[in-house]
Protein backbone atom coordinates (compact mmCIF):
# COMPACT_ATOMS: atom_id res chain seq x y z
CA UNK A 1 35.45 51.35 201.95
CA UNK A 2 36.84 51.36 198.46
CA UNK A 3 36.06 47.56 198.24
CA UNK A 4 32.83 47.90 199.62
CA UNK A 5 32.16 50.74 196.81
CA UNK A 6 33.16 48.27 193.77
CA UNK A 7 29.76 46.22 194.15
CA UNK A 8 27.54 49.69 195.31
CA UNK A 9 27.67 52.36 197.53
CA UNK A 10 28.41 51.68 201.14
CA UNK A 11 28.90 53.57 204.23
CA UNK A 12 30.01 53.23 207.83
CA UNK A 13 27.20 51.71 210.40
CA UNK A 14 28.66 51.76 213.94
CA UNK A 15 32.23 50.91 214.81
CA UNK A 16 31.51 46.85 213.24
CA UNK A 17 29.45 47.11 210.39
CA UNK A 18 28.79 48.59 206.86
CA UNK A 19 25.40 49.06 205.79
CA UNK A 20 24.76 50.17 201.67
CA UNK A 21 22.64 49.44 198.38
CA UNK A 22 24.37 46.30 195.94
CA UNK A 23 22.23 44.90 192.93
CA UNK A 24 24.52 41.73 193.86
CA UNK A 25 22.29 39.37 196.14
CA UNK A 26 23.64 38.37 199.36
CA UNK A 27 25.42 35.51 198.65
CA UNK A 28 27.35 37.18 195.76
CA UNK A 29 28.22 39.96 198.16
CA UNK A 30 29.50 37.29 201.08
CA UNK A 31 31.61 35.56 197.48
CA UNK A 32 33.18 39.36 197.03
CA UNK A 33 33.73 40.00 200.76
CA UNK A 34 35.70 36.76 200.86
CA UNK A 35 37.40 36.95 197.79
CA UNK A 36 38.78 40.80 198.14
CA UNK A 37 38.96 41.27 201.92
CA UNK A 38 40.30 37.67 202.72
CA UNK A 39 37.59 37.08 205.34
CA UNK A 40 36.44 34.00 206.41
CA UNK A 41 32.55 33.43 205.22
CA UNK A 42 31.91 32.77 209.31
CA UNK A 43 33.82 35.86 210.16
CA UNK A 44 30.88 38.22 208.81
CA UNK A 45 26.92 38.26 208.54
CA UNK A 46 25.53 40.04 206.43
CA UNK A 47 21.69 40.50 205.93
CA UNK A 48 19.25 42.03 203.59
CA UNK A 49 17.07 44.98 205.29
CA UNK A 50 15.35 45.70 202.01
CA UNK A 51 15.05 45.49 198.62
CA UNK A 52 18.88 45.73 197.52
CA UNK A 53 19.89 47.43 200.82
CA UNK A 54 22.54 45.02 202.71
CA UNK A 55 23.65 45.09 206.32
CA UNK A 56 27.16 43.47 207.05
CA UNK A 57 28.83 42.79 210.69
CA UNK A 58 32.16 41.96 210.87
């Protein structure tokens, strides 16, 4: 979660999935996860609920 923190705050959503607020759009988020967490960009979803709250599925 301390990655996840570094672009906003982020919490635990069910044993796949983070769910927190970013001012980074999605794609900059998906450039982060892929950069710090060495994921592959078809490894993860991740989808805007709302205005600058994010959804991710791994």
């Amino acid at each position: 979660m301390k990655v996840f923190n570094q672009m906003g705050r982020w919490t635990h959503y069910g044993q796949k999935s983070v769910r927190g607020w970013s001012s980074l759009s999605k794609e900059q988020i998906k450039a982060f996860v892929v950069e710090h967490l060495n994921c592959k960009d078809d490894e993860f979803e991740v989808f805007n609920a709302h205005n600058e709250l994010f959804r991710m599925r791994f």
